[in-house]
Protein backbone atom coordinates (compact mmCIF):
# COMPACT_ATOMS: atom_id res chain seq x y z
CA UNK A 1 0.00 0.00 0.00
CA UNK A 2 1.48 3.61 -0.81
CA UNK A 3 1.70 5.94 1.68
CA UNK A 4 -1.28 8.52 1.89
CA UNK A 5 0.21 12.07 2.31
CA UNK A 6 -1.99 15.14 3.28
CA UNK A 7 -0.90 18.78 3.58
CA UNK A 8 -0.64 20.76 6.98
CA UNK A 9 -3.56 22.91 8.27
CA UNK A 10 -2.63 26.25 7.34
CA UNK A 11 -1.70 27.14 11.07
CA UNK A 12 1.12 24.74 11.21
CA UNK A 13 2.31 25.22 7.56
CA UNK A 14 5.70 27.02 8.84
CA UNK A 15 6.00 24.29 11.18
CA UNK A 16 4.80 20.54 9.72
CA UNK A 17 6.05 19.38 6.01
CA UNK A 18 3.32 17.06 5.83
CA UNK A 19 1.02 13.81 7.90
CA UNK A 20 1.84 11.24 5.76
CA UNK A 21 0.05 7.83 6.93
CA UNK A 22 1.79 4.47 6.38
CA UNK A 23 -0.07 0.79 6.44
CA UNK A 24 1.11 -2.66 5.27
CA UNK A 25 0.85 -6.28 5.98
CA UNK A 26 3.45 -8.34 6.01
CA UNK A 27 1.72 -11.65 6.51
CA UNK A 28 -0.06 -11.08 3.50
CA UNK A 29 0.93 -12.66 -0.02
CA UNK A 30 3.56 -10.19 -1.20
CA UNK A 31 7.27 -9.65 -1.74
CA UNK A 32 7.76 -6.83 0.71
CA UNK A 33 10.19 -7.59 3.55
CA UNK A 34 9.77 -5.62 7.11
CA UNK A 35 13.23 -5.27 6.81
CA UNK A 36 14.53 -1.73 6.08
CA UNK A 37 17.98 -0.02 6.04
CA UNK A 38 17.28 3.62 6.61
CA UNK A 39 19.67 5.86 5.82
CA UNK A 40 19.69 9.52 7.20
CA UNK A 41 17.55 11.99 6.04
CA UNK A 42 17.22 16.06 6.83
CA UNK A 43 13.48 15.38 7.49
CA UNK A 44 12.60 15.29 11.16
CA UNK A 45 10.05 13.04 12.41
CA UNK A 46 7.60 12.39 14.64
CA UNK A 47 6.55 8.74 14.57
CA UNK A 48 3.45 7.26 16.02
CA UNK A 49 2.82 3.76 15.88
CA UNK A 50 -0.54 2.51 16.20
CA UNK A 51 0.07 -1.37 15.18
CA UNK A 52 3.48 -3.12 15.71
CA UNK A 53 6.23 -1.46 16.99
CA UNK A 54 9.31 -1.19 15.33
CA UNK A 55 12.90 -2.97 16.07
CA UNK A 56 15.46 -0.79 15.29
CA UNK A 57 19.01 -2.48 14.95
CA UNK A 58 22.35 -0.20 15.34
CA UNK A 59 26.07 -1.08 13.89
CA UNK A 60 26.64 -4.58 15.63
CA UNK A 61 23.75 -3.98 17.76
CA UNK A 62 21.14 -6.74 18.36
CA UNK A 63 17.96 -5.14 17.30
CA UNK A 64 15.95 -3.57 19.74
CA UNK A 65 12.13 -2.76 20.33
CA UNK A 66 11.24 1.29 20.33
CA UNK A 67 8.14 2.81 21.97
CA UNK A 68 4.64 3.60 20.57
CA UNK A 69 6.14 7.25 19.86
CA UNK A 70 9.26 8.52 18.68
CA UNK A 71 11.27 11.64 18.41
CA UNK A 72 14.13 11.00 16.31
CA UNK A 73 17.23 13.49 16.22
CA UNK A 74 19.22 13.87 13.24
CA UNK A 75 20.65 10.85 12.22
CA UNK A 76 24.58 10.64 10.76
CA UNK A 77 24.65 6.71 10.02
CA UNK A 78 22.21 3.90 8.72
CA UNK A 79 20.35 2.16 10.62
CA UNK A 80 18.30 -1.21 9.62
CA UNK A 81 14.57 -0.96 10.76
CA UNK A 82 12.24 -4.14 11.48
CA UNK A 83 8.68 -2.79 10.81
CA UNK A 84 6.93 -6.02 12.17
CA UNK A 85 4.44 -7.91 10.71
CA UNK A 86 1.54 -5.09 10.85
CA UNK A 87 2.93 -1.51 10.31
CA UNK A 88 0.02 1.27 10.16
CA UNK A 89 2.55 4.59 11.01
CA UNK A 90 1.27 8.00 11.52
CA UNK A 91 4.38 10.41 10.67
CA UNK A 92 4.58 14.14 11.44
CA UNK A 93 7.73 15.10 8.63
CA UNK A 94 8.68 18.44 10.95
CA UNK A 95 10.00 21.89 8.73
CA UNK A 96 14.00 21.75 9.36
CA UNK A 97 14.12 23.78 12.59
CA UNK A 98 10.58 22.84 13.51
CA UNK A 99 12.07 20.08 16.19
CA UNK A 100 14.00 22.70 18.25
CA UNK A 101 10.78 24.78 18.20
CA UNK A 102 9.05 21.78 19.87
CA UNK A 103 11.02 20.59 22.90
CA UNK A 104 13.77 23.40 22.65
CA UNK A 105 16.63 21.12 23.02
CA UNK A 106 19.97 21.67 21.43
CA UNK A 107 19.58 19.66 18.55
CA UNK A 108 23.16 18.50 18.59
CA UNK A 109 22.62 17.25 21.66
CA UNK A 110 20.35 14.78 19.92
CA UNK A 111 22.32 13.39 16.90
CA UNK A 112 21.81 9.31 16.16
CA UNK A 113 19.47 8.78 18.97
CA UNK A 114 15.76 8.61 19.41
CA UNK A 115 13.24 9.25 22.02
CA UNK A 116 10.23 8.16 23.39
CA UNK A 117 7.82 11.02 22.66
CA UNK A 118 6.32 11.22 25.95
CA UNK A 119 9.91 12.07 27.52
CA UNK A 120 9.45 15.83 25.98
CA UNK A 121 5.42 15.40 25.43
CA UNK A 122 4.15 13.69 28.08
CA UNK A 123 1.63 10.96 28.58
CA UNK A 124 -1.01 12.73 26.48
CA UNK A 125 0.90 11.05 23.79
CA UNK A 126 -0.87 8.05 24.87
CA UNK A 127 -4.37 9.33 24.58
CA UNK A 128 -3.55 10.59 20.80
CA UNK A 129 -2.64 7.30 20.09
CA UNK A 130 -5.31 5.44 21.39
CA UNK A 131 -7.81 8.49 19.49
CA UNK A 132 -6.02 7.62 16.19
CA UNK A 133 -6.15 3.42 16.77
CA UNK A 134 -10.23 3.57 17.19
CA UNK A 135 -10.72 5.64 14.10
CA UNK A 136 -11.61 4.11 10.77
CA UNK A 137 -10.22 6.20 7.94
CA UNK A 138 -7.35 7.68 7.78
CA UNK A 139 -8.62 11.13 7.14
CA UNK A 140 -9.92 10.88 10.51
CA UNK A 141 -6.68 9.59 11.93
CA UNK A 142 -5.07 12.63 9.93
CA UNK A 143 -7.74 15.04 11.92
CA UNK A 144 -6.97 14.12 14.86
CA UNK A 145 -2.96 14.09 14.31
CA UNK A 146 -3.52 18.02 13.39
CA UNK A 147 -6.17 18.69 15.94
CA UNK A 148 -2.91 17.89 17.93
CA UNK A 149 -0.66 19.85 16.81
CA UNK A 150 -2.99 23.02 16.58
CA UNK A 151 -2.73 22.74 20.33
CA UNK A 152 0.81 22.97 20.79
CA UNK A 153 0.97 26.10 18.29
CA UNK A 154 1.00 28.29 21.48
CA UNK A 155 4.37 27.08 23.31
CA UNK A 156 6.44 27.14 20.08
CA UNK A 157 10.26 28.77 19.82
CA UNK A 158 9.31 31.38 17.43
CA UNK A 159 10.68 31.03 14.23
CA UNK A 160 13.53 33.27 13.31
CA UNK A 161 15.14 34.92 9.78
CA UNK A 162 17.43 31.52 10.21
CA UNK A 163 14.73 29.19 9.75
CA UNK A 164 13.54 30.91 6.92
CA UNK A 165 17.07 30.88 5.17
CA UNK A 166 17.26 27.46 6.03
CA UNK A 167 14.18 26.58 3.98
CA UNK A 168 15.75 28.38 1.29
CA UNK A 169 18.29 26.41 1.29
CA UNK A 170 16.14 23.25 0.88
CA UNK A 171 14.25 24.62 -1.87
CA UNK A 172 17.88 25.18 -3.58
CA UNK A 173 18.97 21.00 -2.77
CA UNK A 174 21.76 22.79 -0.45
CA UNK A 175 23.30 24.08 -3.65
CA UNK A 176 23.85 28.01 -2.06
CA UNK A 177 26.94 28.60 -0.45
CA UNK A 178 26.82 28.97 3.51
CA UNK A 179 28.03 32.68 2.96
CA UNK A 180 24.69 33.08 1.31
CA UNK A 181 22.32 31.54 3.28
CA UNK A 182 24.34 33.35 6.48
CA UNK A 183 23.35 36.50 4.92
CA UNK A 184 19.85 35.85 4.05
CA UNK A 185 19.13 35.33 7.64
CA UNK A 186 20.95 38.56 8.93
CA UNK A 187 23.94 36.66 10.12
CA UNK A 188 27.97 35.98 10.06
CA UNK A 189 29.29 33.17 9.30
CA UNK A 190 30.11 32.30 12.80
CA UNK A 191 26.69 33.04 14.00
CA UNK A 192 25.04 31.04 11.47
CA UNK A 193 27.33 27.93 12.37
CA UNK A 194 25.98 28.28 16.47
CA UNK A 195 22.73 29.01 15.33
CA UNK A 196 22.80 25.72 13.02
CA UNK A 197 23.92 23.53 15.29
CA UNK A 198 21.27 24.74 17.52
CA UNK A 199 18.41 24.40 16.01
CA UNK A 200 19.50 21.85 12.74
CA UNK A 201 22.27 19.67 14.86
CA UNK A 202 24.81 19.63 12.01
CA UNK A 203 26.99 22.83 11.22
CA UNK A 204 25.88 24.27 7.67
CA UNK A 205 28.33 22.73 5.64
CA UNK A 206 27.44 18.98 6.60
CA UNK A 207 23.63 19.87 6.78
CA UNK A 208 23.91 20.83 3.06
CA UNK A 209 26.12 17.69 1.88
CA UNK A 210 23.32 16.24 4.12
CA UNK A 211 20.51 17.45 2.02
CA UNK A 212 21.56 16.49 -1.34
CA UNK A 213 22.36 12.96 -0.30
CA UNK A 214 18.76 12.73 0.81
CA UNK A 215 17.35 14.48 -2.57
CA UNK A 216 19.73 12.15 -4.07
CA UNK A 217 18.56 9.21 -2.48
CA UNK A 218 14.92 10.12 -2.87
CA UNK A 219 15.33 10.28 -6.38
CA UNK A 220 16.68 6.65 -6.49
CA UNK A 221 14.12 5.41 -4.79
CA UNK A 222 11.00 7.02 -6.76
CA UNK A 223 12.69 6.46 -9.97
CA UNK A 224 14.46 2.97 -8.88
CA UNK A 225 15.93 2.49 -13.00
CA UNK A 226 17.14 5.93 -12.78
CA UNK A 227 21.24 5.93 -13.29
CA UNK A 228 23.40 7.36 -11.27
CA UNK A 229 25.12 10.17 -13.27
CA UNK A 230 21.94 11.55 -14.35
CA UNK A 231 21.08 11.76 -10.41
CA UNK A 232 24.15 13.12 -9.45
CA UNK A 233 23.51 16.42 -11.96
CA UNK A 234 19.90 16.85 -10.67
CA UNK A 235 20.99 16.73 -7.41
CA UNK A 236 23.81 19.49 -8.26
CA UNK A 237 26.76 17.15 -7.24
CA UNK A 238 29.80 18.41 -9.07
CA UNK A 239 30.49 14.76 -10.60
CA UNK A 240 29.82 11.36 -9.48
CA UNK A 241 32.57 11.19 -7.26
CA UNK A 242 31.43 13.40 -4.60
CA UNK A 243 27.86 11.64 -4.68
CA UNK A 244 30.17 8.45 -4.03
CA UNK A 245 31.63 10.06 -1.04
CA UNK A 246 28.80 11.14 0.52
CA UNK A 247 27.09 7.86 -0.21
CA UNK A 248 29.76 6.29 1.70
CA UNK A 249 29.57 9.14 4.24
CA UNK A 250 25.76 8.58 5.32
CA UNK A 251 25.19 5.59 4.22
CA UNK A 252 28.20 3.18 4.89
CA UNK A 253 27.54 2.28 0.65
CA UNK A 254 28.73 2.21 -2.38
CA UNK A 255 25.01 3.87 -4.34
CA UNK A 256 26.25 1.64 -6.99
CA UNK A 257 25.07 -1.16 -4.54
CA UNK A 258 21.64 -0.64 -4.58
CA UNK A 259 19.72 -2.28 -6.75
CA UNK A 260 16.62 -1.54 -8.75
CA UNK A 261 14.92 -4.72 -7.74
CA UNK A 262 16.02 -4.29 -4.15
CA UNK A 263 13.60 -1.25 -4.03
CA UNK A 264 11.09 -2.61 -5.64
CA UNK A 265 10.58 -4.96 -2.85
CA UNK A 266 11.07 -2.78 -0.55
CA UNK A 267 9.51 -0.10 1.85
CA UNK A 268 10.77 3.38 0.78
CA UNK A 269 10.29 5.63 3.97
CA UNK A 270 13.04 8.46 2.26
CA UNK A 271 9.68 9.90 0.12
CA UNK A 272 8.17 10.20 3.14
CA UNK A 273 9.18 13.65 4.10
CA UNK A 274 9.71 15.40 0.16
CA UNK A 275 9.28 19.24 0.33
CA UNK A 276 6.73 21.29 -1.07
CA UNK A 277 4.63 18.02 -1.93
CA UNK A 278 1.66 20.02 -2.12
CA UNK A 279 3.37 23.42 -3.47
């Protein structure tokens, strides 16, 4: 089943990307395997689980069981994801800076590891999930996940001239220069890296190498018999060399590696969070 995407409420458009709503069933007849390696993303999410849980497995790490919720921090490395045997997934894909304006914690402080929601949004967090698992559709799941976050509008960081350059940066596929996006929000250099760290978790530079792996990646896995090089120029790499390295980089792989058949049997969570999907 694809996933079903639906646009923000107006209210939370400078804060939530999109709800995108995920179901499958692995003990039905079908090639799909549970089994995902996720790679990291600059799309911050906020995970509900209203089936199975996921296993989440790390390096030489036996996997291990998450909670019903998640708040993930930017991740540097791959991780491989067991999705169960029933997966129905309510994701809130967060605007870059949108986590810090949430729980206002560093977000370097955060970097490869994940949280159980209630830790920063309390046990409410229960109740929403419960709301969302005795619901039928999931337009009514969807209401309910905005209904949500309409109420925590109110305690929000404010956004500042730095999230705004950030998101210019996005739209760009982190092809402006640091210098540039420094200056759009009103800042030096030096600023701009505190500030980033802050509120993103990687300093600009890596953020934007960051940002076109995941275009890059995204690409490969909506257009699976898509080459390489042709990637590699949409995604404003400067040849296929440095997508190589950053391939290597984030994902601990060779992109040459992955398969067209591979995804096609496969879950592809780094569509999930795509910018502007209803621009």
């Amino acid at each position: 089943m694809h996933p079903f995407f639906f646009p923000p409420h107006p209210q939370l458009a400078d804060f939530v990307e999109n709800i995108v709503i995920l179901q499958y069933d692995f003990t039905a007849e079908q090639p799909l395997s549970p089994v995902y390696a996720y790679v990291p993303t600059y799309t911050r999410f906020l995970c509900f689980y209203l089936a199975d849980t996921v296993r989440v497995k790390k390096k030489a790490e036996p996997f291990k069981s998450r909670a019903r919720s998640l708040i993930i921090g930017l991740q540097s490395k791959p991780v491989v994801l067991d999705l169960g045997k029933i997966h129905l997934t309510v994701f809130v894909a967060l605007k870059p800076c949108a986590m810090y304006r949430l729980i206002g914690i560093p977000q370097h402080t955060m970097i490869d590891q994940d949280f159980d929601a209630r830790v920063f949004l309390g046990e409410e967090v229960d109740e929403l999930i419960e709301s969302m698992i005795h619901t039928t559709t999931h337009c009514e799941k969807n209401d309910i996940m905005q209904d949500y976050l309409l109420t925590k509008l109110p305690a929000l960081k404010p956004a500042i001239p730095f999230d705004f350059a950030i998101n210019r940066l996005l739209k760009s596929g982190g092809n402006i220069t640091v210098e540039e996006t420094a200056a759009m929000a009103c800042l030096s250099t030096r600023q701009f890296e505190r500030i980033s760290r802050e509120r993103l978790g990687f300093s600009p530079k890596l953020y934007c190498r960051l940002v076109r792996f995941t275009n890059a990646y995204q690409l490969k896995e909506k257009f699976p018999a898509e080459n390489w090089t042709t990637i590699a120029h949409n995604c404003g790499y400067f040849d296929q060399a440095h997508l190589i390295r950053d391939f290597k980089f984030f994902a601990g792989i060779n992109p040459g590696t992955i398969k067209e058949a591979t995804l096609e049997y496969s879950v592809r969570f780094q569509i999930l969070g795509i910018q502007g999907a209803f621009k």
